[in-house]
Protein backbone atom coordinates (compact mmCIF):
# COMPACT_ATOMS: atom_id res chain seq x y z
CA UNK A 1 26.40 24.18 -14.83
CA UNK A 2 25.90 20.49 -13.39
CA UNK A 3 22.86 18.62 -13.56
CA UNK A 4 20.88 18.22 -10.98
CA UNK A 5 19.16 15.04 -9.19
CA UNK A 6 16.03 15.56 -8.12
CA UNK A 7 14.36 13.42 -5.41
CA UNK A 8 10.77 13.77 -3.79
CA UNK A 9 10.94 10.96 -1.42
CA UNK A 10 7.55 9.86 0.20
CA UNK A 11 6.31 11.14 3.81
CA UNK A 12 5.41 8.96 6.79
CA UNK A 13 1.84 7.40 7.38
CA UNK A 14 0.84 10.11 10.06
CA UNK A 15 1.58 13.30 6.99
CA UNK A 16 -0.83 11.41 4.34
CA UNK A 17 -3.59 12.87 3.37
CA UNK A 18 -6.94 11.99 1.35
CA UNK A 19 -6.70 12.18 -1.16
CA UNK A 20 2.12 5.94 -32.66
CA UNK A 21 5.59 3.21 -33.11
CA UNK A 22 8.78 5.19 -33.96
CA UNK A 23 11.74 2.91 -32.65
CA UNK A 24 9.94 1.03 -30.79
CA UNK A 25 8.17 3.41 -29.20
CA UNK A 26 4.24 3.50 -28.62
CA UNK A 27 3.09 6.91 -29.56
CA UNK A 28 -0.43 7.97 -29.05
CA UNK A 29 -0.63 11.10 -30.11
CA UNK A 30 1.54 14.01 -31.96
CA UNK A 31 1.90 17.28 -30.24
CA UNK A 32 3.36 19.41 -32.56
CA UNK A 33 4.93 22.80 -32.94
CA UNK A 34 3.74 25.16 -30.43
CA UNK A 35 5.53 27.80 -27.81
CA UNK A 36 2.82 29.99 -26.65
CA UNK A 37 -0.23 28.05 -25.87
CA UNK A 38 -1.49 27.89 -22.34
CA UNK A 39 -2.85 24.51 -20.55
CA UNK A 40 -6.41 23.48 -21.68
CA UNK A 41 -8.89 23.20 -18.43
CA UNK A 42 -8.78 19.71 -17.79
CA UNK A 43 -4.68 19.90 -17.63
CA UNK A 44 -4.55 22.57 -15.25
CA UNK A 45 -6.90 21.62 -13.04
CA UNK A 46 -4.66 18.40 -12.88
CA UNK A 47 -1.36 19.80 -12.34
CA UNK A 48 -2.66 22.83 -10.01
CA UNK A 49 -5.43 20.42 -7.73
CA UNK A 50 -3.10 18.74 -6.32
CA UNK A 51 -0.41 21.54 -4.67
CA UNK A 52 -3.72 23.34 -3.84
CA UNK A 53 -4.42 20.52 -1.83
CA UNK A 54 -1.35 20.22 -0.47
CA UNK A 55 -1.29 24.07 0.58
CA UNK A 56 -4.58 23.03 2.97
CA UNK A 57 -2.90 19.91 4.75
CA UNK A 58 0.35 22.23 5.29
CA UNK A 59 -2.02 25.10 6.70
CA UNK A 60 -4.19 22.59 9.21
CA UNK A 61 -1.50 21.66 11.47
CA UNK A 62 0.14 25.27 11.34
CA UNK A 63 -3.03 26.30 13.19
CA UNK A 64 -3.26 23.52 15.49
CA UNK A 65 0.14 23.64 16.00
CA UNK A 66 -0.10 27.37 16.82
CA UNK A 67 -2.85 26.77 19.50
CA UNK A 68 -0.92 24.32 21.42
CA UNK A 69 2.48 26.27 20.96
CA UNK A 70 0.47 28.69 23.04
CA UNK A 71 -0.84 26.73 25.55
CA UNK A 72 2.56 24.96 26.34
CA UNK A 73 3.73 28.62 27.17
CA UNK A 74 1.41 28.87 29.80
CA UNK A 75 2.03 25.50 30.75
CA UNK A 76 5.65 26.21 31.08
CA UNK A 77 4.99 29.33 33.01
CA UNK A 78 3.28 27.14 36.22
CA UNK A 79 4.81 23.50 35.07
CA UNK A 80 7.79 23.46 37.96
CA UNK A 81 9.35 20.49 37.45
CA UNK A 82 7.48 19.59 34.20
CA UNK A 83 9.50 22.58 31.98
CA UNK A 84 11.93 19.88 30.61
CA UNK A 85 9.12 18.26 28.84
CA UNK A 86 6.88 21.10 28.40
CA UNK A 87 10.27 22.60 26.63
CA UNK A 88 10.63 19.55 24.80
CA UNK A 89 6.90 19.36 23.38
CA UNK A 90 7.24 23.26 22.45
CA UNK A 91 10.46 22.22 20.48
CA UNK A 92 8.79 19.39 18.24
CA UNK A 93 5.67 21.93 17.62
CA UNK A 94 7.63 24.43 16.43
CA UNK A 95 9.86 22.55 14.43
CA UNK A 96 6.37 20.74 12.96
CA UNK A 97 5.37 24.69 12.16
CA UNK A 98 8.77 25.24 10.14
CA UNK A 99 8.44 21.99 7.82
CA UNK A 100 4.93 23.32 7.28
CA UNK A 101 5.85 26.43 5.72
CA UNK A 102 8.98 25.42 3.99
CA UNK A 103 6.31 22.60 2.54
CA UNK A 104 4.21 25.53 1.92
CA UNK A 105 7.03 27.78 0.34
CA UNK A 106 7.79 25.15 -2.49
CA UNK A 107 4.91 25.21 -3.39
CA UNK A 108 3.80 28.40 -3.87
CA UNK A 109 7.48 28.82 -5.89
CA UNK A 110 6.50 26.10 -8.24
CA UNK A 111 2.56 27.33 -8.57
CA UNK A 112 4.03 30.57 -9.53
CA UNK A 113 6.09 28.87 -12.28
CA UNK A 114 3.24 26.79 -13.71
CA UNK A 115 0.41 30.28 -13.67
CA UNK A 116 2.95 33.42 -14.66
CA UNK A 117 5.29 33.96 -17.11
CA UNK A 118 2.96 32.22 -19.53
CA UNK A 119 4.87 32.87 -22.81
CA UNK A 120 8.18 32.16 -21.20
CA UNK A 121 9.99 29.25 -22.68
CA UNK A 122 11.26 26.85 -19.83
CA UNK A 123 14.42 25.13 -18.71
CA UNK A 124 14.05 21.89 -18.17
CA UNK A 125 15.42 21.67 -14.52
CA UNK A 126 12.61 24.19 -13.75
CA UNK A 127 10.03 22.24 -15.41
CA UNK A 128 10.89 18.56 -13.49
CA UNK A 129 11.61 20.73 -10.03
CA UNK A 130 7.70 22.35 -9.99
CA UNK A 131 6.35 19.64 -11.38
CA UNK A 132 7.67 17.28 -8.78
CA UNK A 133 6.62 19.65 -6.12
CA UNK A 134 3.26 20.60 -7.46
CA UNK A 135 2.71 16.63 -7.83
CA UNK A 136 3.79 16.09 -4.42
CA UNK A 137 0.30 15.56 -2.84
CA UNK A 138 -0.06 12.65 -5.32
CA UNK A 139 3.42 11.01 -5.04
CA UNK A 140 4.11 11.22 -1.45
CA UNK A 141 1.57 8.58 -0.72
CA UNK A 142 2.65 5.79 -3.14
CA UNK A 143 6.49 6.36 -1.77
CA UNK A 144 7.89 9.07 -3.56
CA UNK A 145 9.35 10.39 -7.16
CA UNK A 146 13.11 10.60 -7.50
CA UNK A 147 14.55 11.82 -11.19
CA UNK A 148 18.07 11.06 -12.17
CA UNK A 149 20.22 13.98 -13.25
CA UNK A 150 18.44 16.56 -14.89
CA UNK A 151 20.19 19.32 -17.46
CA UNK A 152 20.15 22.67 -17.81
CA UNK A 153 18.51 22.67 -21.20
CA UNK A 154 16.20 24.75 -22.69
CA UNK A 155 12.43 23.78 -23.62
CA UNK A 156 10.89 25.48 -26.51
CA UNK A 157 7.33 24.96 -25.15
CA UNK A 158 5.49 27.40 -22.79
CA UNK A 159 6.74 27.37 -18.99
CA UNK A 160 3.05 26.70 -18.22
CA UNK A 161 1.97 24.01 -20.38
CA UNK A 162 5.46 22.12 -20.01
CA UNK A 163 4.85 21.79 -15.75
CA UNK A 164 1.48 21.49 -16.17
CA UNK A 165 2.03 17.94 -18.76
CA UNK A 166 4.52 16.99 -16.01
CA UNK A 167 2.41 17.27 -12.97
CA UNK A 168 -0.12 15.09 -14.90
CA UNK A 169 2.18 12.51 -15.88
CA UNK A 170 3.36 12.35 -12.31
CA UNK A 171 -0.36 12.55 -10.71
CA UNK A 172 -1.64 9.94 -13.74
CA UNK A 173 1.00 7.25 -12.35
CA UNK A 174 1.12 7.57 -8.81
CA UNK A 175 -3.13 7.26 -8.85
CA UNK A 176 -2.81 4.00 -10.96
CA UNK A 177 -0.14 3.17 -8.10
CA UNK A 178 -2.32 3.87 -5.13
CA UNK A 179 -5.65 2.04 -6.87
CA UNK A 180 -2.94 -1.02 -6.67
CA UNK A 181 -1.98 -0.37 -3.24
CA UNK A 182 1.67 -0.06 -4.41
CA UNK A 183 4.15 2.03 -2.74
CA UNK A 184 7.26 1.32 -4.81
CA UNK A 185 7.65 5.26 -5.98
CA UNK A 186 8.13 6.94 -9.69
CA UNK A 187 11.55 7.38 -11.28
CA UNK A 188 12.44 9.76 -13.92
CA UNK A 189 15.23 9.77 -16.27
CA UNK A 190 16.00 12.63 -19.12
CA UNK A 191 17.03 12.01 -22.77
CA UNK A 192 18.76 14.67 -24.98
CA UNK A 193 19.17 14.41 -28.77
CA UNK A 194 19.60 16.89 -31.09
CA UNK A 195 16.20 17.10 -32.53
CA UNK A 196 14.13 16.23 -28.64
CA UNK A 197 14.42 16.40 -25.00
CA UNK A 198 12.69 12.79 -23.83
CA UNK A 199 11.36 12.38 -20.14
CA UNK A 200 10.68 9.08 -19.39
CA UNK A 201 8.36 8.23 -15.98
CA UNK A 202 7.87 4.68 -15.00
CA UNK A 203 6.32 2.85 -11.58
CA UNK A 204 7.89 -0.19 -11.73
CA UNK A 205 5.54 -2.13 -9.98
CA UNK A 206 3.12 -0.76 -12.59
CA UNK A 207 2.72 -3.53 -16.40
CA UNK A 208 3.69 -2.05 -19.56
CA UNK A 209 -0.62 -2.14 -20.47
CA UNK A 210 -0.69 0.55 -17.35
CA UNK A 211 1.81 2.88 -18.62
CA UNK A 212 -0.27 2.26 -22.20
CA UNK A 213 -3.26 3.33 -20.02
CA UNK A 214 -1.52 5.70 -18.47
CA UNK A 215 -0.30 7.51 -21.66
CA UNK A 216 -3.34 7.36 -22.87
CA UNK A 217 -5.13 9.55 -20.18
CA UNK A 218 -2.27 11.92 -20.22
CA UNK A 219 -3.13 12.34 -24.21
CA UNK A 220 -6.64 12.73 -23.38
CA UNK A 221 -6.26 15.95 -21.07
CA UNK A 222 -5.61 18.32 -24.13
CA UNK A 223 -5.86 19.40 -27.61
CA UNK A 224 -2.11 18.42 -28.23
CA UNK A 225 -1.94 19.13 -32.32
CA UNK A 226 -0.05 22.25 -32.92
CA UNK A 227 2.48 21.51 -29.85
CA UNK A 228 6.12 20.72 -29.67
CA UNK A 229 4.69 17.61 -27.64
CA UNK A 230 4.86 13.92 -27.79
CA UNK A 231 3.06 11.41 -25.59
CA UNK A 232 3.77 8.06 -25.47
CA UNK A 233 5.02 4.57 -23.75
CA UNK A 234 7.94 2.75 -24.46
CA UNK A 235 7.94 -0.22 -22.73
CA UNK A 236 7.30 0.43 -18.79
CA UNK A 237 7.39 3.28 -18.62
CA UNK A 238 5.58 6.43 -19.65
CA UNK A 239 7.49 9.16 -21.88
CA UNK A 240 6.73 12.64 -22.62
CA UNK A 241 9.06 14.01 -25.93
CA UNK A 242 9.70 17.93 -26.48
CA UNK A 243 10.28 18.20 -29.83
CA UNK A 244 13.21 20.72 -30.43
């Protein structure tokens, strides 16, 4: 099958919401060979907080939106020659309502692929598709994540701990982003070789000392030394390495 791009783009003002050297390559830490472990605390409260919170801004305008849904009924019952616009209002509520729960659908689908199926071994498409969306709530608000093609291939680390290191990774840059005010987005790219599967992240308005940073608090959420897991920087941008 094809690889697939994958793009989260960012969402208007008015839908934000609160919140070691191998090649060249800066390598803080060696995660080494591991396919059953689950997330440590501090990682899954990172890659789950943020969908969670996403879940309650998609459910708070679903209820508001329900209430006035209602009342523009009645209002169209009695309007006379205000039904055009009462029709009109009821239109953009509803449709409001139906991004809400698609919105809400994702990510559900991708919370269910980051808790079940725990000693699964992923597919890589999988992996960058929840993480995106469970990392949503974070990216959205600094303009967006978009990954270049992303292959079928198969990741020899647990479904739950693979997301979950992605959803960090994403969260860990787009924060850095926001405490800079910048909204010039994430962008992923993938690298295959016969012994890893390399996922590079970089902000580009972000130094190469923030991705350092950045790799650094990634490496910091875990107990990485039995997993199939590298964390590093290489250059600007931050890159996470399963090891085949």
């Amino acid at each position: 099958m094809r690889p697939t791009p994958i793009a989260m783009k960012a969402i208007p003002e008015t839908e934000r919401s609160e919140e070691g050297q191998r090649s060249g390559i800066r390598y803080d830490s060696g995660l080494r060979r591991q396919t059953g472990v689950t997330p440590g605390c501090d990682l899954l409260n990172r890659a789950a907080s943020p969908a969670i919170a996403e879940m309650r801004n998609a459910i708070t305008p679903l209820r508001a939106n329900f209430f006035a849904a209602r009342h523009m009924v009645k209002t169209l019952a009695k309007s006379g020659d205000q039904a055009a616009q009462t029709l009109e209002d009821l239109e953009a509520a509803l449709a409001e309502q139906e991004a809400a729960c698609v919105r809400l659908q994702r990510t559900l689908s991708a919370l269910d692929r980051l808790l079940t199926h725990a000693h699964e071994m992923a597919r890589l498409d999988e992996v960058i598709d929840a993480a995106a969306h469970l990392a949503l709530h974070r990216t959205k608000v600094v303009g967006g994540v978009e990954w270049s093609a992303v292959p079928h291939e198969p990741v020899r680390t647990a479904r739950p701990l693979a997301v979950s290191v992605m959803v960090a990774a994403h969260a860990i840059l787009a924060s850095k982003l926001l405490a800079r005010g910048a909204m010039g987005g994430l962008f992923g790219t993938v690298h295959v070789s016969e012994v890893s599967i390399d996922l590079e992240l970089r902000a580009p308005e972000l130094t190469a000392g923030d991705h350092d940073t950045c790799a650094e608090e990634l490496r910091l959420l875990g107990d990485w030394t039995e997993a199939a897991i590298e964390i590093g920087a290489e250059g600007e941008a931050l890159r996470v390495r399963f090891v085949k």
